[in-house]
PDB file of N, CA and C in Angstrom:
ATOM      1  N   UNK A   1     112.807  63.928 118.403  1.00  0.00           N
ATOM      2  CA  UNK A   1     113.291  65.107 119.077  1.00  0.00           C
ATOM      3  C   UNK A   1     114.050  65.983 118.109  1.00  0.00           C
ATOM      4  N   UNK A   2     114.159  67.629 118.543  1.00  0.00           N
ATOM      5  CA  UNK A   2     115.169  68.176 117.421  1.00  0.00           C
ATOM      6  C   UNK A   2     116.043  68.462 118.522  1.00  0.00           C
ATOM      7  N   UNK A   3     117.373  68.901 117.918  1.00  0.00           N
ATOM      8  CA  UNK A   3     118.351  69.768 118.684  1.00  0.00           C
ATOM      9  C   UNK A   3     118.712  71.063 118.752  1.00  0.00           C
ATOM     10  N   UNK A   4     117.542  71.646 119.284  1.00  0.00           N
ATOM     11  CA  UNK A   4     117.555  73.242 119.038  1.00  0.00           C
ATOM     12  C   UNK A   4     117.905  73.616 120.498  1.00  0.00           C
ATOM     13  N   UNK A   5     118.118  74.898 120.482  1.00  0.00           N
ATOM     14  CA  UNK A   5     118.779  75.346 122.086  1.00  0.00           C
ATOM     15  C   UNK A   5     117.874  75.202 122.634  1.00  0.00           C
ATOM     16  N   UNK A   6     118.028  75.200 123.913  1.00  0.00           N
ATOM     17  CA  UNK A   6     116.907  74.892 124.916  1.00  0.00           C
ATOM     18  C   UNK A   6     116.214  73.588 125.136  1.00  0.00           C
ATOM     19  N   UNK A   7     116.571  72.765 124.034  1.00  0.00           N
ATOM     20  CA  UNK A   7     115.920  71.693 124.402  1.00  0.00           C
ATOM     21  C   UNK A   7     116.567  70.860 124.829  1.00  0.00           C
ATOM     22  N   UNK A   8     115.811  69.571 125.753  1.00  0.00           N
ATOM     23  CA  UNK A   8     116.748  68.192 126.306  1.00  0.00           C
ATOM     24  C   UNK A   8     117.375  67.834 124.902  1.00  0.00           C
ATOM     25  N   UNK A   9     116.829  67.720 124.049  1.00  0.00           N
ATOM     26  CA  UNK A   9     117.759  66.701 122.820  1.00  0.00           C
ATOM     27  C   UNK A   9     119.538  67.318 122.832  1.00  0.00           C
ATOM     28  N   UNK A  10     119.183  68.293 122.817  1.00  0.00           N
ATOM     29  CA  UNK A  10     120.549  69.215 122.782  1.00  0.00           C
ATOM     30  C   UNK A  10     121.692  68.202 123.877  1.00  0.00           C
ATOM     31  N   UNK A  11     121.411  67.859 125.341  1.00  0.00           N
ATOM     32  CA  UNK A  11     121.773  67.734 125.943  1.00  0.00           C
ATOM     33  C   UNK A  11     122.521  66.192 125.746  1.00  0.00           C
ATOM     34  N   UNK A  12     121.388  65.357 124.674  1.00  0.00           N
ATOM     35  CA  UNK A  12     122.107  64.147 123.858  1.00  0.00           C
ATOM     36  C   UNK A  12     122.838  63.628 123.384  1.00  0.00           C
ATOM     37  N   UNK A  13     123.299  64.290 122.917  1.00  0.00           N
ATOM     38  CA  UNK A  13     124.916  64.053 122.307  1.00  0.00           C
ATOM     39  C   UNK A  13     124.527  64.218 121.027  1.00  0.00           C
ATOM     40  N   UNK A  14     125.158  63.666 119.522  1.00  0.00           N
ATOM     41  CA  UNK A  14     124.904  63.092 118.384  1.00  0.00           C
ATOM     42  C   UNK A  14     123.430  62.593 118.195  1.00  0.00           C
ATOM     43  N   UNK A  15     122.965  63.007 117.017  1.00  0.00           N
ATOM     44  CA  UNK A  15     121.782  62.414 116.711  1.00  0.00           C
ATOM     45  C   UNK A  15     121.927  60.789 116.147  1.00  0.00           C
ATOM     46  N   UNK A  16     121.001  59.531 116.612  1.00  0.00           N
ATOM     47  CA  UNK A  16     121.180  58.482 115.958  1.00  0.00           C
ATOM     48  C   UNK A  16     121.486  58.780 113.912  1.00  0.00           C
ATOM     49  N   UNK A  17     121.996  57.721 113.400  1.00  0.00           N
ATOM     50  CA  UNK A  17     121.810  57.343 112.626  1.00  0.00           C
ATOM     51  C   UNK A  17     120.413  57.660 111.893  1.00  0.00           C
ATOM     52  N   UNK A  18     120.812  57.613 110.239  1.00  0.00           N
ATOM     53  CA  UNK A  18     119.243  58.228 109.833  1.00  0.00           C
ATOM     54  C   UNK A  18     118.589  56.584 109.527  1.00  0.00           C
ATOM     55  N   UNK A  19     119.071  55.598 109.264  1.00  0.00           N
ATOM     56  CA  UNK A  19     118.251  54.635 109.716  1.00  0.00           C
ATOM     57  C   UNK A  19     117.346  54.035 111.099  1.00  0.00           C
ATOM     58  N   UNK A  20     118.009  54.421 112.215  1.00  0.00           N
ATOM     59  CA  UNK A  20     117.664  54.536 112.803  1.00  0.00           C
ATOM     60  C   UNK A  20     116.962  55.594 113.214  1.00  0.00           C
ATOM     61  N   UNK A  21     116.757  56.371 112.888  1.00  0.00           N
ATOM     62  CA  UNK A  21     115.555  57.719 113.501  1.00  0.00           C
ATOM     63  C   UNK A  21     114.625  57.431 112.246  1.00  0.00           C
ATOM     64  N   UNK A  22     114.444  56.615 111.287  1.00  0.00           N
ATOM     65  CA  UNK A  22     113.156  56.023 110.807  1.00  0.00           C
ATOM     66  C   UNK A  22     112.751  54.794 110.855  1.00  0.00           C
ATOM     67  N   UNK A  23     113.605  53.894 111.528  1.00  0.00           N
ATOM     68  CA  UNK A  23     112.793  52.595 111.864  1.00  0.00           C
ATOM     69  C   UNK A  23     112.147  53.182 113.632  1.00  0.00           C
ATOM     70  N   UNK A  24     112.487  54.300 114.234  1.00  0.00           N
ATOM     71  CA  UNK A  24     111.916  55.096 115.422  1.00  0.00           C
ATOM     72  C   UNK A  24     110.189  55.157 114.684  1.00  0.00           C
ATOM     73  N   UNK A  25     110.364  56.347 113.783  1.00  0.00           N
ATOM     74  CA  UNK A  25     109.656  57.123 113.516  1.00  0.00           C
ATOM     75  C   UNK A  25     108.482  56.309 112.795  1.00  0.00           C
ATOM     76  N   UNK A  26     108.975  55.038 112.198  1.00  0.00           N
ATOM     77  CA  UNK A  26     107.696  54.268 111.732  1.00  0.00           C
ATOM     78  C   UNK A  26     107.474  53.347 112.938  1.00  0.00           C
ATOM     79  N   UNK A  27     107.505  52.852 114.061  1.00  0.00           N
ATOM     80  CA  UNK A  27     107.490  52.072 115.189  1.00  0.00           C
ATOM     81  C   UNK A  27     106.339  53.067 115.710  1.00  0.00           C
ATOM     82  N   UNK A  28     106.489  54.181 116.051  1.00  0.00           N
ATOM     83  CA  UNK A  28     105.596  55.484 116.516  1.00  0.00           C
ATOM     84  C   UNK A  28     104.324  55.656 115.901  1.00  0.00           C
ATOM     85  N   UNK A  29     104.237  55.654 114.509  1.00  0.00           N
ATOM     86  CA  UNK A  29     103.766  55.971 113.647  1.00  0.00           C
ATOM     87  C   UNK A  29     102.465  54.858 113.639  1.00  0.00           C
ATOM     88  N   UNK A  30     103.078  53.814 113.982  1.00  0.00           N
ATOM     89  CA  UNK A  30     102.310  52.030 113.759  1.00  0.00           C
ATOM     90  C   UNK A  30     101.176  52.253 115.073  1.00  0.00           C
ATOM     91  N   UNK A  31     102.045  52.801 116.356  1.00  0.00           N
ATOM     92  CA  UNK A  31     101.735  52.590 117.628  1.00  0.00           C
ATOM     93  C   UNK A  31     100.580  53.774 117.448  1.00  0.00           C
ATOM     94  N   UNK A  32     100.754  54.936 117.045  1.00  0.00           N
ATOM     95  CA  UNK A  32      99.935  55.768 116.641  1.00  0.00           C
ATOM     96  C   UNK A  32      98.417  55.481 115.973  1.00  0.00           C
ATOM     97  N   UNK A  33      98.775  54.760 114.872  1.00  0.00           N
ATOM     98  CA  UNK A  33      97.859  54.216 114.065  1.00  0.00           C
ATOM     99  C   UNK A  33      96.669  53.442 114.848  1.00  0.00           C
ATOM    100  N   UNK A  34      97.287  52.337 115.795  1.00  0.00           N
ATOM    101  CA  UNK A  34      96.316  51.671 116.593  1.00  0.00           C
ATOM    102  C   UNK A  34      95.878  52.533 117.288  1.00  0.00           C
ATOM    103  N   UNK A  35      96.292  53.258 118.499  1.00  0.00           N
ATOM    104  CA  UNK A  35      95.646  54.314 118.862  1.00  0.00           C
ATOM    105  C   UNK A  35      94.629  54.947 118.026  1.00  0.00           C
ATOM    106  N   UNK A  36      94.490  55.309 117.074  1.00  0.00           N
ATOM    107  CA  UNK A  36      93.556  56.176 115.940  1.00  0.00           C
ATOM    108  C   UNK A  36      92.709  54.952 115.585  1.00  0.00           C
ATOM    109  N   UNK A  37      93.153  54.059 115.782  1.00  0.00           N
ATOM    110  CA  UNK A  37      92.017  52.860 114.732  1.00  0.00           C
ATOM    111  C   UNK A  37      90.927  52.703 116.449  1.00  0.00           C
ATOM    112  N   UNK A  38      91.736  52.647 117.220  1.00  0.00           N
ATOM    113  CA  UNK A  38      90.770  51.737 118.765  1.00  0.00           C
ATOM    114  C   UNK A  38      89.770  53.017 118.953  1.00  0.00           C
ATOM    115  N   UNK A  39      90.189  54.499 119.230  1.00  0.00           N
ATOM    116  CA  UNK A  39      89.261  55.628 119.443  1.00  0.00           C
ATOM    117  C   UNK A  39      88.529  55.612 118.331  1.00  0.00           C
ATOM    118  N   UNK A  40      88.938  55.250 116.923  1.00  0.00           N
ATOM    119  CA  UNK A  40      87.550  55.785 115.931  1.00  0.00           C
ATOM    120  C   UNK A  40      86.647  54.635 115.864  1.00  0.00           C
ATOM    121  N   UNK A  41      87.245  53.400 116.395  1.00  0.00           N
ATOM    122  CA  UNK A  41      85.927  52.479 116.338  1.00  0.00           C
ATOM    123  C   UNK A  41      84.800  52.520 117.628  1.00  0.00           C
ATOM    124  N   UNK A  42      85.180  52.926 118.810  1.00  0.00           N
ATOM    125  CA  UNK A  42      84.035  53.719 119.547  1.00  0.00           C
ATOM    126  C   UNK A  42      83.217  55.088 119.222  1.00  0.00           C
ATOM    127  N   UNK A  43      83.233  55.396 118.251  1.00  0.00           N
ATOM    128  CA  UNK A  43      81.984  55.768 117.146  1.00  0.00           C
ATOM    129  C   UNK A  43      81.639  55.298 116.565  1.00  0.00           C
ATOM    130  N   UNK A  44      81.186  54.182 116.196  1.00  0.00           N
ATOM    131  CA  UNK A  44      80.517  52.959 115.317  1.00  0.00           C
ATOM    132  C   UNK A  44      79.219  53.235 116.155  1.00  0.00           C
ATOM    133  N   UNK A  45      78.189  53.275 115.737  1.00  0.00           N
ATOM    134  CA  UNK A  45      76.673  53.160 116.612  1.00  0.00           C
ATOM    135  C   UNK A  45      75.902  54.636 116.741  1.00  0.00           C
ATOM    136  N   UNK A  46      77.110  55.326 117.184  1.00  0.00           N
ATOM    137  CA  UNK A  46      76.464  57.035 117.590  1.00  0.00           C
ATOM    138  C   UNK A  46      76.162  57.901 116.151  1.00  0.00           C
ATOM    139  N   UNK A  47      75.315  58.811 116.570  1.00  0.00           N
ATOM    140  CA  UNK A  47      74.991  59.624 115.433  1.00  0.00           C
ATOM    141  C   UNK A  47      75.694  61.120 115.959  1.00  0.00           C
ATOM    142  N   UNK A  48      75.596  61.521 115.243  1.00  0.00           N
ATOM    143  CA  UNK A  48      76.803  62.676 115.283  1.00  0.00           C
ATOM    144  C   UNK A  48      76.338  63.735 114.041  1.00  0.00           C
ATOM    145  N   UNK A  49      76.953  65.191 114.453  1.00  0.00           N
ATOM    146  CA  UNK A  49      76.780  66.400 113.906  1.00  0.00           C
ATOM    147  C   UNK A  49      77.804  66.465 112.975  1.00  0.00           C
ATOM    148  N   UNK A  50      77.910  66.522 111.381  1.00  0.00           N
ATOM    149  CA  UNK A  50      78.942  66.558 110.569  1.00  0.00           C
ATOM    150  C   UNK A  50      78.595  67.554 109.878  1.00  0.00           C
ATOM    151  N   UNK A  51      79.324  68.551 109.412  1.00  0.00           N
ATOM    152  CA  UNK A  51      79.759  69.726 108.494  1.00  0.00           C
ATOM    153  C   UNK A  51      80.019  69.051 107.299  1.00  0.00           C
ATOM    154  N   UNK A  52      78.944  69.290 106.248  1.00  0.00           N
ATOM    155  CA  UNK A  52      79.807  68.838 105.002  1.00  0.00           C
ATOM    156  C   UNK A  52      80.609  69.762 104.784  1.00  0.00           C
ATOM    157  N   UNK A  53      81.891  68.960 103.643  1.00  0.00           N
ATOM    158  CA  UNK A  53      82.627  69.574 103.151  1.00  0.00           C
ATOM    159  C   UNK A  53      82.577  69.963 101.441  1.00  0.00           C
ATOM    160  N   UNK A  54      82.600  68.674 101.311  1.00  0.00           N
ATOM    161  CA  UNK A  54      82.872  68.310 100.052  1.00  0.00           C
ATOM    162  C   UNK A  54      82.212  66.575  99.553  1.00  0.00           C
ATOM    163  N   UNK A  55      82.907  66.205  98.219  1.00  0.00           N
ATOM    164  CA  UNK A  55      82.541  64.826  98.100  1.00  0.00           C
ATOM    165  C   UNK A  55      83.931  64.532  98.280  1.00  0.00           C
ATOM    166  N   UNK A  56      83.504  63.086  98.943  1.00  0.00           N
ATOM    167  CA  UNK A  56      84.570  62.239  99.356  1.00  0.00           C
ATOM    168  C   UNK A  56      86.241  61.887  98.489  1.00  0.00           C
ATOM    169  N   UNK A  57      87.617  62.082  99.064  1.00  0.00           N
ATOM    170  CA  UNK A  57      88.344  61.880  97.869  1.00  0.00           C
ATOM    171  C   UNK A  57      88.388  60.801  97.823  1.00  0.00           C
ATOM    172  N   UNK A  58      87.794  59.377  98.799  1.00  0.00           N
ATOM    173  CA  UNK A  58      88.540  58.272  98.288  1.00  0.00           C
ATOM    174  C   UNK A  58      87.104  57.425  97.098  1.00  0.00           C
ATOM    175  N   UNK A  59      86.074  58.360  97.600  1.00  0.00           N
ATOM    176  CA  UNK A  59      84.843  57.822  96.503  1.00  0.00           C
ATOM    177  C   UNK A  59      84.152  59.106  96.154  1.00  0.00           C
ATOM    178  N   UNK A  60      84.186  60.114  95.187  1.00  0.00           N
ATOM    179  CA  UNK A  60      83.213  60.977  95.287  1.00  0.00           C
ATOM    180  C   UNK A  60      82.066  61.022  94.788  1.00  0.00           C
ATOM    181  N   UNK A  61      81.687  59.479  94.871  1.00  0.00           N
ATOM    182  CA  UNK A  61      80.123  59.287  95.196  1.00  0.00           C
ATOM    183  C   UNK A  61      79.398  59.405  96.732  1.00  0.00           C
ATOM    184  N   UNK A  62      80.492  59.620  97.280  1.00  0.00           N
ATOM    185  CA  UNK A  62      79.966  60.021  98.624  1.00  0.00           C
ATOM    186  C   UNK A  62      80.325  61.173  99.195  1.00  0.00           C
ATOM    187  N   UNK A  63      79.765  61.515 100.119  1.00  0.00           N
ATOM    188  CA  UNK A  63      80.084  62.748 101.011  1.00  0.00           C
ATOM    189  C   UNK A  63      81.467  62.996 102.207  1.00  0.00           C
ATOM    190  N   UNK A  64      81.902  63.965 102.189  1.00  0.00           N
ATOM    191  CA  UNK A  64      83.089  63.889 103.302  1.00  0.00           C
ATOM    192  C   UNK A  64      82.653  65.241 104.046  1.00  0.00           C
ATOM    193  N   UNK A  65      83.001  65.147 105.485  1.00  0.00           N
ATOM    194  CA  UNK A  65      82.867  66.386 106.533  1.00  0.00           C
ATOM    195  C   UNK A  65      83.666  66.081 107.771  1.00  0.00           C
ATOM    196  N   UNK A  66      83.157  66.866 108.813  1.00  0.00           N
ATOM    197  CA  UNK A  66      83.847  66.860 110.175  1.00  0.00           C
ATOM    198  C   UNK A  66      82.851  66.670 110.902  1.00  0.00           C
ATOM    199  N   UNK A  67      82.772  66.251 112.091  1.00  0.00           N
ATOM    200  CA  UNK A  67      82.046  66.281 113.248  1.00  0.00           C
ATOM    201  C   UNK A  67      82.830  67.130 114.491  1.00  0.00           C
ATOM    202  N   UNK A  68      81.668  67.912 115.327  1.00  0.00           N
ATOM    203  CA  UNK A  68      82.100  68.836 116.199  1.00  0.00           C
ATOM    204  C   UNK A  68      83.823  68.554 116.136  1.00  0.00           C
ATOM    205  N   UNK A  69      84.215  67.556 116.774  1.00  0.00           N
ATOM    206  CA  UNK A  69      85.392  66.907 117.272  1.00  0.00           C
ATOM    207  C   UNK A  69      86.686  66.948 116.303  1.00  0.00           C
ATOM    208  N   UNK A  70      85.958  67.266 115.147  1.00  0.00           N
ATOM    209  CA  UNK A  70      86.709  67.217 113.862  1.00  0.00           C
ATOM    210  C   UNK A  70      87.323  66.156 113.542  1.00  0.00           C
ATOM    211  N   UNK A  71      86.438  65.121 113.141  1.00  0.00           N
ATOM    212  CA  UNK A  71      87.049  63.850 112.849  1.00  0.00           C
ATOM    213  C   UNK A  71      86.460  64.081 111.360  1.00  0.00           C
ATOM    214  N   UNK A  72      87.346  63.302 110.562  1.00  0.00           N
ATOM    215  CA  UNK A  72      86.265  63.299 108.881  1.00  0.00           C
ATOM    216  C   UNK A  72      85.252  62.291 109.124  1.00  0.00           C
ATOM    217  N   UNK A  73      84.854  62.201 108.444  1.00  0.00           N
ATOM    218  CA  UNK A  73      83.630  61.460 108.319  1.00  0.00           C
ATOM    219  C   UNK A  73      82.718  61.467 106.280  1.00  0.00           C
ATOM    220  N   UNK A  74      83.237  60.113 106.120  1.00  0.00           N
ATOM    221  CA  UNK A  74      82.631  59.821 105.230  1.00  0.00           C
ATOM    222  C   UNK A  74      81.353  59.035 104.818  1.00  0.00           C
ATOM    223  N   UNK A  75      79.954  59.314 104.033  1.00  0.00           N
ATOM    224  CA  UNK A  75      78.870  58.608 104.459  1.00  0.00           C
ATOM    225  C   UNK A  75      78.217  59.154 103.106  1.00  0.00           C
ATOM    226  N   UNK A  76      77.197  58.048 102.823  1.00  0.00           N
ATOM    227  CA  UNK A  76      76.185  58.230 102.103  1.00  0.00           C
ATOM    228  C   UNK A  76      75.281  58.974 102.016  1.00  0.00           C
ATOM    229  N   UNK A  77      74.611  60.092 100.884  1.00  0.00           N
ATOM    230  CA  UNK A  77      73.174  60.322 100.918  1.00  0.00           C
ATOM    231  C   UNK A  77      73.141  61.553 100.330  1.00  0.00           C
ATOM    232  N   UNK A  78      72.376  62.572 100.087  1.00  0.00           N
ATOM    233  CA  UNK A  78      72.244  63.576  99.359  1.00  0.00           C
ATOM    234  C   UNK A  78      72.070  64.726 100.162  1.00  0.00           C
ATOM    235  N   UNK A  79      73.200  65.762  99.706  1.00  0.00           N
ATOM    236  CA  UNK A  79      73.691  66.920 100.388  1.00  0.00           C
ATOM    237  C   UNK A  79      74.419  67.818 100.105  1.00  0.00           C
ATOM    238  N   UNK A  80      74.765  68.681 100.523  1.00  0.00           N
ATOM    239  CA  UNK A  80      76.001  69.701  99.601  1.00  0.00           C
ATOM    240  C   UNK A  80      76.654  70.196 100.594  1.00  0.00           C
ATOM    241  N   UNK A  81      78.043  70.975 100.170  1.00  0.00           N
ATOM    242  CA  UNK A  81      78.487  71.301 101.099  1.00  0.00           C
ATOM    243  C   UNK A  81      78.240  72.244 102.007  1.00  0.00           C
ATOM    244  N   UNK A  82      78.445  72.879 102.809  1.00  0.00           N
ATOM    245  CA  UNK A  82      78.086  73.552 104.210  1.00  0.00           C
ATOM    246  C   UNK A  82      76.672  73.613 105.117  1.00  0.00           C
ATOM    247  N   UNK A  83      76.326  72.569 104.666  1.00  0.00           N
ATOM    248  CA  UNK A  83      75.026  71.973 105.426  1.00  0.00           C
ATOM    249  C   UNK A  83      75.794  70.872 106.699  1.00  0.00           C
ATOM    250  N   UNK A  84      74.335  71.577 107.610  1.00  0.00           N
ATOM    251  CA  UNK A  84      74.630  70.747 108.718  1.00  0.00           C
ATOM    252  C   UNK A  84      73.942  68.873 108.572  1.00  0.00           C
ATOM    253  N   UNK A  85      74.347  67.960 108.980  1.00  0.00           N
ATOM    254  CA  UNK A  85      73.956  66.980 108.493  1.00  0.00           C
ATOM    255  C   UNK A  85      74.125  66.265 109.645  1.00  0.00           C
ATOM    256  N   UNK A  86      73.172  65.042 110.051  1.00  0.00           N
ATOM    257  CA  UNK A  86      73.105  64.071 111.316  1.00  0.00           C
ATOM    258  C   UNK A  86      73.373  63.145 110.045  1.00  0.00           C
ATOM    259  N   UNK A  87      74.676  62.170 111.010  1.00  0.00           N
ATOM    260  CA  UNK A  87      75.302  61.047 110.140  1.00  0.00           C
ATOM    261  C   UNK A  87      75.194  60.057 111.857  1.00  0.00           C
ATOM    262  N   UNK A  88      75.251  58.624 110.701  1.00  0.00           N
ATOM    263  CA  UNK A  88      75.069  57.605 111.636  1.00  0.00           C
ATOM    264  C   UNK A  88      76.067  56.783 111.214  1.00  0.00           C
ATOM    265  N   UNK A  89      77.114  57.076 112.403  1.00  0.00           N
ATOM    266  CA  UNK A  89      78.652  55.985 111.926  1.00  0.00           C
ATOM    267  C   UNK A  89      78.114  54.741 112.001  1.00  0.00           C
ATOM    268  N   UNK A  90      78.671  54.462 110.716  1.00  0.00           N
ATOM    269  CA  UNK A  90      78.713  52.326 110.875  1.00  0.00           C
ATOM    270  C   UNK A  90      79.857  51.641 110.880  1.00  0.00           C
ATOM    271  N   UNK A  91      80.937  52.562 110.308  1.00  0.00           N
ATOM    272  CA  UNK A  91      81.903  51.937 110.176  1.00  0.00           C
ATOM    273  C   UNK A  91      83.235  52.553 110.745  1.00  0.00           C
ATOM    274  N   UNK A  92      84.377  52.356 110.759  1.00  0.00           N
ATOM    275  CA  UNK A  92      85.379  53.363 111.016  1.00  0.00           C
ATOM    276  C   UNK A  92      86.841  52.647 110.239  1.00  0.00           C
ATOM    277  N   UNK A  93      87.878  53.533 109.953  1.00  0.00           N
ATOM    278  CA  UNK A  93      89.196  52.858 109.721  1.00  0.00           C
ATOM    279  C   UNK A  93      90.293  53.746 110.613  1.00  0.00           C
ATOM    280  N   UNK A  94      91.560  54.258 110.500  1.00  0.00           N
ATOM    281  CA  UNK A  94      92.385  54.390 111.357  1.00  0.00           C
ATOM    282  C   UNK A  94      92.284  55.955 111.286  1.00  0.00           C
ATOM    283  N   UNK A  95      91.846  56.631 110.321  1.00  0.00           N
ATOM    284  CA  UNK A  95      91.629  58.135 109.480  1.00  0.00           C
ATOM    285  C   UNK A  95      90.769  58.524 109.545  1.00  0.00           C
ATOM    286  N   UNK A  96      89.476  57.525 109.652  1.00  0.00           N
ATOM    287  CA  UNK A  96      88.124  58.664 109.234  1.00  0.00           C
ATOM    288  C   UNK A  96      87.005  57.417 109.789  1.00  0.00           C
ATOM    289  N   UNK A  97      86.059  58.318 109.970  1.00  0.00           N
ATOM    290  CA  UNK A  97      84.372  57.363 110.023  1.00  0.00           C
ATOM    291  C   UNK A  97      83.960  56.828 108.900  1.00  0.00           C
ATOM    292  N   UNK A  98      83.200  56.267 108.954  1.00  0.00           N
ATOM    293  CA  UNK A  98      82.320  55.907 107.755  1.00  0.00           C
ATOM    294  C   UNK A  98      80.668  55.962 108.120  1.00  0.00           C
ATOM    295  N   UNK A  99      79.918  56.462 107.544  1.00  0.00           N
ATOM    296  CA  UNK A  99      78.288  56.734 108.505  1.00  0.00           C
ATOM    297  C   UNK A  99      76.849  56.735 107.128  1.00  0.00           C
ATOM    298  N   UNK A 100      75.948  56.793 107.308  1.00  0.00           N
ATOM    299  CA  UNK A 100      74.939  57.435 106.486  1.00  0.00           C
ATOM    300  C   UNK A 100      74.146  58.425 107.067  1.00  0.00           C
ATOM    301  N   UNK A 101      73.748  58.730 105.882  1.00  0.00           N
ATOM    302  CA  UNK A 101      72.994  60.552 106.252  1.00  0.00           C
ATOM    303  C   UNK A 101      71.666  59.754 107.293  1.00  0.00           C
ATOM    304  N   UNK A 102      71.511  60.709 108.166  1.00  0.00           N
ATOM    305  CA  UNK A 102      70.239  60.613 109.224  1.00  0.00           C
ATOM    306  C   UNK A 102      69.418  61.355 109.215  1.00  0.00           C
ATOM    307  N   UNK A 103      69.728  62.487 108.609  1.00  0.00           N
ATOM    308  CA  UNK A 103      68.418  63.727 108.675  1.00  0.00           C
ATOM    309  C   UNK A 103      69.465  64.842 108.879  1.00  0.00           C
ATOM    310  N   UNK A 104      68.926  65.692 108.577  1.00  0.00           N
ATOM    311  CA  UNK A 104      69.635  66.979 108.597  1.00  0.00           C
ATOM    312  C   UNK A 104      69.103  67.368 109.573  1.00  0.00           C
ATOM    313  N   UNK A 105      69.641  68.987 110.158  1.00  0.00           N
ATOM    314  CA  UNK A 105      69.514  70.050 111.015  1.00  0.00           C
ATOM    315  C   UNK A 105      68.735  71.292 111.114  1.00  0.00           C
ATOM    316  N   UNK A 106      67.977  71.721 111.680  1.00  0.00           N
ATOM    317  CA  UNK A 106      66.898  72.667 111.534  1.00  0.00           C
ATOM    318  C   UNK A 106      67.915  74.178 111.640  1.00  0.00           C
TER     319      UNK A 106
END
């Protein structure tokens, strides 16, 4: 929360401790994370519309983009950027997809 006018925090008193407003903020952060890991692994299977972008930063032997939804999506195969591209998620982590190229877009 901040304590700006108008808001409930205001109405709080004192802000905790700054140890405490980051053992908060990483507790959130964790709880967050699972959330992001459970939704991106129900794209594992589907094929999906991705925008390349670029090559991948964590391998740029591979490709990185978005899908409608704007999730990244990282995946194998030959392409460049601003092409439309059908990717087939196989994998997922808490950040991004993981997929291979399926065919492109007419």
């Amino acid at each position: 929360y901040s304590t700006r006018p108008g808001t409930a925090a205001l109405r709080l008193g004192t802000d905790p401790p700054e140890p405490v407003r980051l053992e908060r903020l990483q507790r959130l952060l964790a709880h967050q994370a699972g959330i992001q890991e459970v939704r991106n692994r129900r794209w594992i299977g589907r094929e999906t519309e991705v925008l390349v972008e670029a090559p991948s930063k964590m391998d740029p032997a591979k490709w990185s983009g978005r899908t409608p939804e704007y999730r990244v999506v990282n995946f194998n195969g030959s392409t460049e950027p601003g092409r439309l591209e059908r990717v087939m998620v196989t994998g997922s982590s808490t950040f991004s997809l993981k997929g291979e190229l399926s065919g492109g877009f007419a």
